[in-house]
N, C-alpha and C. Protein backbone atom coordinates (compact mmCIF):
# COMPACT_ATOMS: atom_id res chain seq x y z
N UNK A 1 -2.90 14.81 -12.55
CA UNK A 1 -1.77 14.91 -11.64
C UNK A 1 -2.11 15.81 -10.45
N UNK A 2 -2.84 17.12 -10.83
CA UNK A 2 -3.31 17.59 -9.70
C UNK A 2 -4.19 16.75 -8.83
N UNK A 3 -4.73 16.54 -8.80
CA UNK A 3 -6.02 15.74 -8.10
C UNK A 3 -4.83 14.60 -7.28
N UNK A 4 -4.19 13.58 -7.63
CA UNK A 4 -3.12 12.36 -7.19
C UNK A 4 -2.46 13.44 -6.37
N UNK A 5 -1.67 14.78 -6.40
CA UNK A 5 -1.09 15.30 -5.82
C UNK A 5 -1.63 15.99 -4.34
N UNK A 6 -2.96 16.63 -5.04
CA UNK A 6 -4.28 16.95 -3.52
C UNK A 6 -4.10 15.75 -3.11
N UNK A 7 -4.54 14.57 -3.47
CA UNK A 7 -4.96 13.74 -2.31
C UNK A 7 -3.67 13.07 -1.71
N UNK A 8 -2.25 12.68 -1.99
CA UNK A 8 -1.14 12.60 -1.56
C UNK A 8 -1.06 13.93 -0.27
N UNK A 9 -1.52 14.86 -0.64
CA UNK A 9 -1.46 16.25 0.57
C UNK A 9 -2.66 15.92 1.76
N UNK A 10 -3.32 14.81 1.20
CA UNK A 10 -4.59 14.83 2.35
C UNK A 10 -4.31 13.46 2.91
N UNK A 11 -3.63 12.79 2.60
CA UNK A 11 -3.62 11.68 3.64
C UNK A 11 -2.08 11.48 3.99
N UNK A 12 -1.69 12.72 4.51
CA UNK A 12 -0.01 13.22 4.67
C UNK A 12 0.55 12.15 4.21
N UNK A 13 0.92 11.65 2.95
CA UNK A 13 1.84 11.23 2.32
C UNK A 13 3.06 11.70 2.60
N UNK A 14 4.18 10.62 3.30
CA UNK A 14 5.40 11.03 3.48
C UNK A 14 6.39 10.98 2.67
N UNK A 15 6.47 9.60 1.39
CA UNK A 15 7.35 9.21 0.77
C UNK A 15 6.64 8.43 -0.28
N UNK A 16 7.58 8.43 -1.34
CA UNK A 16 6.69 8.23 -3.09
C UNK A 16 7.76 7.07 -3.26
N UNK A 17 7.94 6.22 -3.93
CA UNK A 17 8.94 5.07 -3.88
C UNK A 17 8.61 4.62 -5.76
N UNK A 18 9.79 5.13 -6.04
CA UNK A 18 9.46 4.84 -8.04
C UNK A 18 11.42 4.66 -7.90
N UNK A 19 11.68 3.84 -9.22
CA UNK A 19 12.85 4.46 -10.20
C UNK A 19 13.80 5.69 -10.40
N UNK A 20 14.16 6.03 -10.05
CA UNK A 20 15.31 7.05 -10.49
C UNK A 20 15.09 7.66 -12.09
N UNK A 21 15.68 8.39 -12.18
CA UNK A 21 14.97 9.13 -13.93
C UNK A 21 16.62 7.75 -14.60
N UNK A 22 17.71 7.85 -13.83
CA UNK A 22 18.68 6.95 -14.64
C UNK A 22 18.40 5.40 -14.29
N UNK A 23 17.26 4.69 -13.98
CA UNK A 23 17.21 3.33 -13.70
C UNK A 23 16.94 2.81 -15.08
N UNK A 24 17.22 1.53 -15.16
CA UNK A 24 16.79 1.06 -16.41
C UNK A 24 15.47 0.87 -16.80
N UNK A 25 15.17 0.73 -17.90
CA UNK A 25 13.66 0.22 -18.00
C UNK A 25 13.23 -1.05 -17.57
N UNK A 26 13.93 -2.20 -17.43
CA UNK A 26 13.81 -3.10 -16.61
C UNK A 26 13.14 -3.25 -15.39
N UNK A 27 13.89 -2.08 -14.16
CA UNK A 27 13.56 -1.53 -13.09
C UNK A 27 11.80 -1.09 -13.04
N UNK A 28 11.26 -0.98 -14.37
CA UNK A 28 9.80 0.18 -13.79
C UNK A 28 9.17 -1.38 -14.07
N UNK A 29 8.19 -1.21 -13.23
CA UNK A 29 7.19 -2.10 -12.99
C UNK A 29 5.81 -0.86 -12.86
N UNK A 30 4.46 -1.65 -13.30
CA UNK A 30 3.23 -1.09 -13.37
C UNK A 30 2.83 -1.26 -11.90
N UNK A 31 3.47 -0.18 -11.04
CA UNK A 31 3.27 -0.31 -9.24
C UNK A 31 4.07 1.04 -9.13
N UNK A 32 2.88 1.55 -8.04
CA UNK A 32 3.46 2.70 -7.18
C UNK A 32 3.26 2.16 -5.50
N UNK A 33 4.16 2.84 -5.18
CA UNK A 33 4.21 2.60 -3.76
C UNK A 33 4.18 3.54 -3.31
N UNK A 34 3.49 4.03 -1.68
CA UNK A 34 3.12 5.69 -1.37
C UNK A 34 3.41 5.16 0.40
N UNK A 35 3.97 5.95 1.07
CA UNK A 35 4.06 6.03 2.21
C UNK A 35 3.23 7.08 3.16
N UNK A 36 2.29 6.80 4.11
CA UNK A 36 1.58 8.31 4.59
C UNK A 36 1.52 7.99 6.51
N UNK A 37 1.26 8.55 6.88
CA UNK A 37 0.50 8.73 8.43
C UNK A 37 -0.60 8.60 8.22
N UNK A 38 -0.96 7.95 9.09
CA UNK A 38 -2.58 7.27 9.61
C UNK A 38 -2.50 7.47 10.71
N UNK A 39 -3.75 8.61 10.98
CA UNK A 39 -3.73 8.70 12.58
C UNK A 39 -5.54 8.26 12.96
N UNK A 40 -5.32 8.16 14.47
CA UNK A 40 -6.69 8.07 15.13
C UNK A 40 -7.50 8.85 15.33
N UNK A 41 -8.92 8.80 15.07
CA UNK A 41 -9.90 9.71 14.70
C UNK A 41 -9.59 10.44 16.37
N UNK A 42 -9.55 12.00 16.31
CA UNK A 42 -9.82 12.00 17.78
C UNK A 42 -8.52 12.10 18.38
N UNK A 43 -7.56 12.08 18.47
CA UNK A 43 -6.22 11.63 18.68
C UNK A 43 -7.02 10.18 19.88
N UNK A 44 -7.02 9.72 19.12
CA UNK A 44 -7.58 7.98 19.68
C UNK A 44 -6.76 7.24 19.08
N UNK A 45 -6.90 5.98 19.78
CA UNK A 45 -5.98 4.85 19.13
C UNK A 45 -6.45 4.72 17.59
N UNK A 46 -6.07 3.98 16.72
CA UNK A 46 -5.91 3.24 16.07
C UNK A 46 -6.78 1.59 16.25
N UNK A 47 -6.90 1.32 17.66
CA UNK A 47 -7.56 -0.16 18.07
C UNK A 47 -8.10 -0.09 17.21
N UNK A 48 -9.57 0.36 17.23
CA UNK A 48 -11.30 0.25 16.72
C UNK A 48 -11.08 0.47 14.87
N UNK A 49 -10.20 1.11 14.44
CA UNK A 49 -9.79 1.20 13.20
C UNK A 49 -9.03 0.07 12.77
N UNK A 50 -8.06 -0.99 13.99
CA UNK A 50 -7.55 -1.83 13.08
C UNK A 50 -8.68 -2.85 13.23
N UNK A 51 -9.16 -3.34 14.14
CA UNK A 51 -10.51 -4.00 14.17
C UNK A 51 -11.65 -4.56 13.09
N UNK A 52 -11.67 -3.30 12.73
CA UNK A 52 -12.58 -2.87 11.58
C UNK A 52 -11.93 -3.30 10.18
N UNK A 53 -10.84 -2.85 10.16
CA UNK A 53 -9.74 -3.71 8.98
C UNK A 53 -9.95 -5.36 8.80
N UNK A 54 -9.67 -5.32 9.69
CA UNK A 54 -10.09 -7.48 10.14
C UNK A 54 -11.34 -7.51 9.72
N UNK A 55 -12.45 -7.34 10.58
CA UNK A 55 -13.51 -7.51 10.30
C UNK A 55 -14.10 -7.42 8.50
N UNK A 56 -14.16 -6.36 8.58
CA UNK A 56 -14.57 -6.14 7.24
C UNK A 56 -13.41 -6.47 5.74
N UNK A 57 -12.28 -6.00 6.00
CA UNK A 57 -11.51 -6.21 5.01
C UNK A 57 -10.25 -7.10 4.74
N UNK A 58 -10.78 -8.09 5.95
CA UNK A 58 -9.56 -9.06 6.20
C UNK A 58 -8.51 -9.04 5.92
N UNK A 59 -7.96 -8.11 6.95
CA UNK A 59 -6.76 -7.71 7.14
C UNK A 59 -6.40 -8.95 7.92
N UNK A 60 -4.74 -9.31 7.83
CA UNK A 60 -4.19 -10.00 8.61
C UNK A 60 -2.74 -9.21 8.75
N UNK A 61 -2.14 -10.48 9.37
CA UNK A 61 -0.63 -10.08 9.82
C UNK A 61 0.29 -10.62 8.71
N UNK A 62 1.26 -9.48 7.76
CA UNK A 62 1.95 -9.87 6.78
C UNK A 62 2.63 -11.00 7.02
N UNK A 63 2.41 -11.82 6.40
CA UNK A 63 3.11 -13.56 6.66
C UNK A 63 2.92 -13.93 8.26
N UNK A 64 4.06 -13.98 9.13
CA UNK A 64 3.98 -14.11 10.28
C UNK A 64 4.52 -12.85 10.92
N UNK A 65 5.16 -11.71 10.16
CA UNK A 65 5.34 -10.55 10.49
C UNK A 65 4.27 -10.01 11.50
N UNK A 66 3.99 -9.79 12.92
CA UNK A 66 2.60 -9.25 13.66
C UNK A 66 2.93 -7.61 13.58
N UNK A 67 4.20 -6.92 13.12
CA UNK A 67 3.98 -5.86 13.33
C UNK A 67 3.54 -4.88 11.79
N UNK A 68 3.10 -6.01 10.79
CA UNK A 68 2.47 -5.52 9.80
C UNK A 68 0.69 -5.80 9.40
N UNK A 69 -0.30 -5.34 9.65
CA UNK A 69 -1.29 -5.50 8.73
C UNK A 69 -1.21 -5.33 7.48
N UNK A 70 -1.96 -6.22 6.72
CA UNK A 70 -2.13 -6.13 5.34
C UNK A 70 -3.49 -6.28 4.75
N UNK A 71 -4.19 -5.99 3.89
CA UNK A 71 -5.28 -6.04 3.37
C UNK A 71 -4.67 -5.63 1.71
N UNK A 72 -6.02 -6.39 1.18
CA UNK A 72 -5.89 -5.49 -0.40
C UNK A 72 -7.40 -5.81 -1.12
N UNK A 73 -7.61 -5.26 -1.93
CA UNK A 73 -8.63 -4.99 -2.64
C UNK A 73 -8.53 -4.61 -4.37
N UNK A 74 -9.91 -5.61 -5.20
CA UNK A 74 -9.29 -5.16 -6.57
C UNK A 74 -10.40 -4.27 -6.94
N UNK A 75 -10.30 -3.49 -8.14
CA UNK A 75 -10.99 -2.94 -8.86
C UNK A 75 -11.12 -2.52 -10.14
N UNK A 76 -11.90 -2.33 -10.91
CA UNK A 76 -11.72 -1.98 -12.70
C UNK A 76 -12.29 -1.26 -12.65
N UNK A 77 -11.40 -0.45 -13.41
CA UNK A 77 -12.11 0.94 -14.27
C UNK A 77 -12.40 0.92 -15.87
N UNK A 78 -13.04 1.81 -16.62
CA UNK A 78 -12.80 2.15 -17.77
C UNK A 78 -12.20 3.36 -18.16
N UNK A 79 -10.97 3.43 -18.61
CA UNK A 79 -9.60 4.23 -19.09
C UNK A 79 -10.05 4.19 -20.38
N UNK A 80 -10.56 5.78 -20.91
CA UNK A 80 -10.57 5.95 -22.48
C UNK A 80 -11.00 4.59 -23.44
N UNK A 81 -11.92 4.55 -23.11
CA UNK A 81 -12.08 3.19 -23.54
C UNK A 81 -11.57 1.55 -22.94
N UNK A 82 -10.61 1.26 -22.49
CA UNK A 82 -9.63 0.50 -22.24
C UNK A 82 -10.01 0.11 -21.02
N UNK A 83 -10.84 -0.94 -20.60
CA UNK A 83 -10.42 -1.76 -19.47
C UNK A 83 -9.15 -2.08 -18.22
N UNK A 84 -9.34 -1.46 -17.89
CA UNK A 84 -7.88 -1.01 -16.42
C UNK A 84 -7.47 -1.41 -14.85
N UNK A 85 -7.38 -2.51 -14.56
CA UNK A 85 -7.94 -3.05 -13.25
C UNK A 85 -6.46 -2.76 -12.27
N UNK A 86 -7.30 -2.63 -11.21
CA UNK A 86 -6.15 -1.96 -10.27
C UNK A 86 -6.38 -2.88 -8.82
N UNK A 87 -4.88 -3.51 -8.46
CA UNK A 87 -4.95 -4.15 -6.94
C UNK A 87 -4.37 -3.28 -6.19
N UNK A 88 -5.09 -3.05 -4.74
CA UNK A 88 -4.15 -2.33 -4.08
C UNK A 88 -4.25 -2.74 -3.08
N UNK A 89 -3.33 -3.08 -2.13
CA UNK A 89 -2.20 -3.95 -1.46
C UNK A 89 -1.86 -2.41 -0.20
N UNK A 90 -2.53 -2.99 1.13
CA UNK A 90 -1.95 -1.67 1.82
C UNK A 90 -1.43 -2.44 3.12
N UNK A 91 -0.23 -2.00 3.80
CA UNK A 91 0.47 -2.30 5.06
C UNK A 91 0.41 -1.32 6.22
N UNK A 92 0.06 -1.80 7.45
CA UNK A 92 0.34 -0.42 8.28
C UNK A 92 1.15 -0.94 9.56
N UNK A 93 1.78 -0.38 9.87
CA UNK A 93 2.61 -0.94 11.01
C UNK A 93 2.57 0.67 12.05
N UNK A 94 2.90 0.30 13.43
CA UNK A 94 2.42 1.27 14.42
C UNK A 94 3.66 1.85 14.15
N UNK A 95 3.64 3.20 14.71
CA UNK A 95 4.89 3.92 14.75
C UNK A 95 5.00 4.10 16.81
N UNK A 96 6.03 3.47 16.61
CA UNK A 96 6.15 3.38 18.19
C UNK A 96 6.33 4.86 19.09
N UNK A 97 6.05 4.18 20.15
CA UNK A 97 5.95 5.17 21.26
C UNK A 97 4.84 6.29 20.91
N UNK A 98 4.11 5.85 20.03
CA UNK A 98 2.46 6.72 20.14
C UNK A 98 1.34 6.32 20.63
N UNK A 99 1.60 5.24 21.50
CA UNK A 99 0.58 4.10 21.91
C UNK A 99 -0.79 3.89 21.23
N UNK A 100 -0.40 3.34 19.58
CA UNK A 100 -1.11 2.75 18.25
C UNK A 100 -1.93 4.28 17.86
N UNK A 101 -1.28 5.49 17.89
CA UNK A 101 -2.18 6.22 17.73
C UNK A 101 -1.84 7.24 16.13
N UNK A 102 -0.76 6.58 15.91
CA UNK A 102 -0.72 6.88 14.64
C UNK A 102 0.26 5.46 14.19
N UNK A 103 0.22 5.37 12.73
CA UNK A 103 1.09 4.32 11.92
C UNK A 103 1.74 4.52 10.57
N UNK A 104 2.50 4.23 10.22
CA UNK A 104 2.91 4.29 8.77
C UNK A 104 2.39 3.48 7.68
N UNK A 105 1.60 4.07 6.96
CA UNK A 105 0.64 3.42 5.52
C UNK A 105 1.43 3.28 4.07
N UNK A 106 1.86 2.18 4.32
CA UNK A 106 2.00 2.16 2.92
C UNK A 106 1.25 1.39 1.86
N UNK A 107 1.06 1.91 0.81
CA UNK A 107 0.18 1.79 -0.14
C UNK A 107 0.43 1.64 -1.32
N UNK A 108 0.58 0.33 -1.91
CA UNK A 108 1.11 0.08 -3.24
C UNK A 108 -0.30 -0.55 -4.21
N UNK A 109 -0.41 -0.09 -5.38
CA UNK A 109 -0.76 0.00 -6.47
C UNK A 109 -0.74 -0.28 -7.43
N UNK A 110 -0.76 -1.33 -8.01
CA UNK A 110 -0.59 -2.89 -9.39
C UNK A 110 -1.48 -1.95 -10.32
N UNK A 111 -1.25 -1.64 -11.58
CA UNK A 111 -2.02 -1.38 -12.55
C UNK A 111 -1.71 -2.55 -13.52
N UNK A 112 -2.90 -3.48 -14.17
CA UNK A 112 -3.31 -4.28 -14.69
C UNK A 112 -3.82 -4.65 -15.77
N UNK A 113 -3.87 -5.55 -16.27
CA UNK A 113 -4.96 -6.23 -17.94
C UNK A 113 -5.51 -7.17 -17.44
N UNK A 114 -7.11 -7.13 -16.83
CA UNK A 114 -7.48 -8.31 -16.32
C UNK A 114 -7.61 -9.37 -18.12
N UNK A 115 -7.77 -9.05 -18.94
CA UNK A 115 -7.80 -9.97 -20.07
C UNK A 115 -6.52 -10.17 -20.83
N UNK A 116 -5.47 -10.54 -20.23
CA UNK A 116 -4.35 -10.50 -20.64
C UNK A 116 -3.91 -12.05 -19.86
N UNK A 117 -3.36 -13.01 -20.92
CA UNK A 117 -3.22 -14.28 -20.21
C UNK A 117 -1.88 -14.29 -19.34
N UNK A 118 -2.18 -14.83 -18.25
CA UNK A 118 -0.90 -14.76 -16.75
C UNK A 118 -1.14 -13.13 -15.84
N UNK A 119 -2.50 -12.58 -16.12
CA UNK A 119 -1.88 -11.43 -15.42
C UNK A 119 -2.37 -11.80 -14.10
N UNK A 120 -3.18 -13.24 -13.51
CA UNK A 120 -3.25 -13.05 -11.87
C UNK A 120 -2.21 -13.86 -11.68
N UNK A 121 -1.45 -14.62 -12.32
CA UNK A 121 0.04 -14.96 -11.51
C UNK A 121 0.96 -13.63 -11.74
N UNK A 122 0.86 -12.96 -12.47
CA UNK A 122 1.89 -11.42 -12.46
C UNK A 122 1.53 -10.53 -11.18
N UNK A 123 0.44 -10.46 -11.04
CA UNK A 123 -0.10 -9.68 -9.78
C UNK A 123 0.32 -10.05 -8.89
N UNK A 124 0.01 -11.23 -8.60
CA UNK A 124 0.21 -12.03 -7.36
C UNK A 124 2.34 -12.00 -7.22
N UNK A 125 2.83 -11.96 -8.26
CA UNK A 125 4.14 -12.45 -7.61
C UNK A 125 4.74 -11.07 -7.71
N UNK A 126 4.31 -10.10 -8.10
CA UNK A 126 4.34 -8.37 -7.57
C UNK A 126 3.84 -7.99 -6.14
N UNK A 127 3.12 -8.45 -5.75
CA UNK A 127 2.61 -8.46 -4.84
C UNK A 127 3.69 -9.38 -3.70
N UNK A 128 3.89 -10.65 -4.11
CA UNK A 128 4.84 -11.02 -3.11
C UNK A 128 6.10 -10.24 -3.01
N UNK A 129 6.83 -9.76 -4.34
CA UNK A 129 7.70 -9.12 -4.06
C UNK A 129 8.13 -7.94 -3.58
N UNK A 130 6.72 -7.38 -3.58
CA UNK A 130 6.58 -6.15 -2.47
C UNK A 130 6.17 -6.29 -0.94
N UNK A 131 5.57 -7.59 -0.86
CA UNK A 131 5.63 -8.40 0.49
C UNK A 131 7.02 -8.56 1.23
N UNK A 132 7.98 -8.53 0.20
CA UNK A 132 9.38 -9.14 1.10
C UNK A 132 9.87 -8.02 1.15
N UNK A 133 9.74 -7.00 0.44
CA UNK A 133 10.52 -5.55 0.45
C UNK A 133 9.89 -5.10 1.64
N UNK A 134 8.70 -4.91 2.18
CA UNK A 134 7.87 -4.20 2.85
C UNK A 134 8.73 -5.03 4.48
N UNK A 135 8.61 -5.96 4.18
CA UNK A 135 9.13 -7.53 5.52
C UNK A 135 10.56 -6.79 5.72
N UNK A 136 11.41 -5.98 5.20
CA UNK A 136 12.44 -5.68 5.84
C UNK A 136 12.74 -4.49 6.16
N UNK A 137 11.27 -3.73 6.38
CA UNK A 137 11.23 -2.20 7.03
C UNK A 137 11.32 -2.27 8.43
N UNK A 138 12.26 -1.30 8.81
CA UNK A 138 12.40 -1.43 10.23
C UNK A 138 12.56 -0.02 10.98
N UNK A 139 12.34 0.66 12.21
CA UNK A 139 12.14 1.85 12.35
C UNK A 139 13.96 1.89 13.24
N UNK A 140 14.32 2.86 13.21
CA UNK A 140 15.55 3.45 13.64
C UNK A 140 14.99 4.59 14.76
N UNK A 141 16.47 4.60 15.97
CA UNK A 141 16.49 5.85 16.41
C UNK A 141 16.81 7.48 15.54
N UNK A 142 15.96 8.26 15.94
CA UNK A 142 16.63 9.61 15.01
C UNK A 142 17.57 10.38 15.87
């Protein structure tokens, strides 16, 4: 927990997105969602960083949404023995009036059974459903 908590402090994590302690158990799903600032190396844009997203990690534009990138990436670990595979699914959208020089990251987190039968249609429709949640973020005046 320390270590998840340092690094939540190093990539200014703004907002943690879970259940309520009174939600049902229904409500918890094997997904965290993390909100942070992403800024430009340099106080520089963002361009050459989203670029590089495309390029290498084929990022696109959430559905037809253009003011979201999305990328994701899988991976397995070994957990105490236990085989543990993790998708993570990240969005960044500009935070206006910084001319792309910082954005809001959010970063959600599927923990998994890759040997578990249906778990890439479970992923996948977690994944959409955090696609449509994410599709109706919108920034306000403060």
């Amino acid at each position: 927990m320390k270590r998840l908590f340092s690094e939540m402090r190093r990539v200014e994590t703004v907002a943690f997105f879970a259940p309520g302690d009174s939600a049902p158990d229904s409500s918890r799903l094997p997904a965290t969602l993390t909100a942070s600032v992403r800024r430009g190396q340099n106080g520089e844009s963002l361009d050459n960083t989203i670029a590089g997203l495309i390029r290498r990690d084929g990022a696109t534009a959430l559905a037809d949404d253009k003011r979201f990138l999305r990328w994701e990436r899988d991976s397995i670990e070994r957990m105490e023995g236990t085989q543990v595979a993790t998708t993570t699914v990240v969005y960044l959208t500009p935070v206006p009036d910084t001319g792309r020089k910082r954005a809001l990251q959010f970063t959600l987190v599927i923990t998994h059974n890759p040997d578990e039968v249906g778990d890439e249609e479970f992923v996948s429709a977690l994944g959409a459903l955090f696609d449509a949640h994410l599709s109706t973020f919108s920034w306000s005046a403060a």
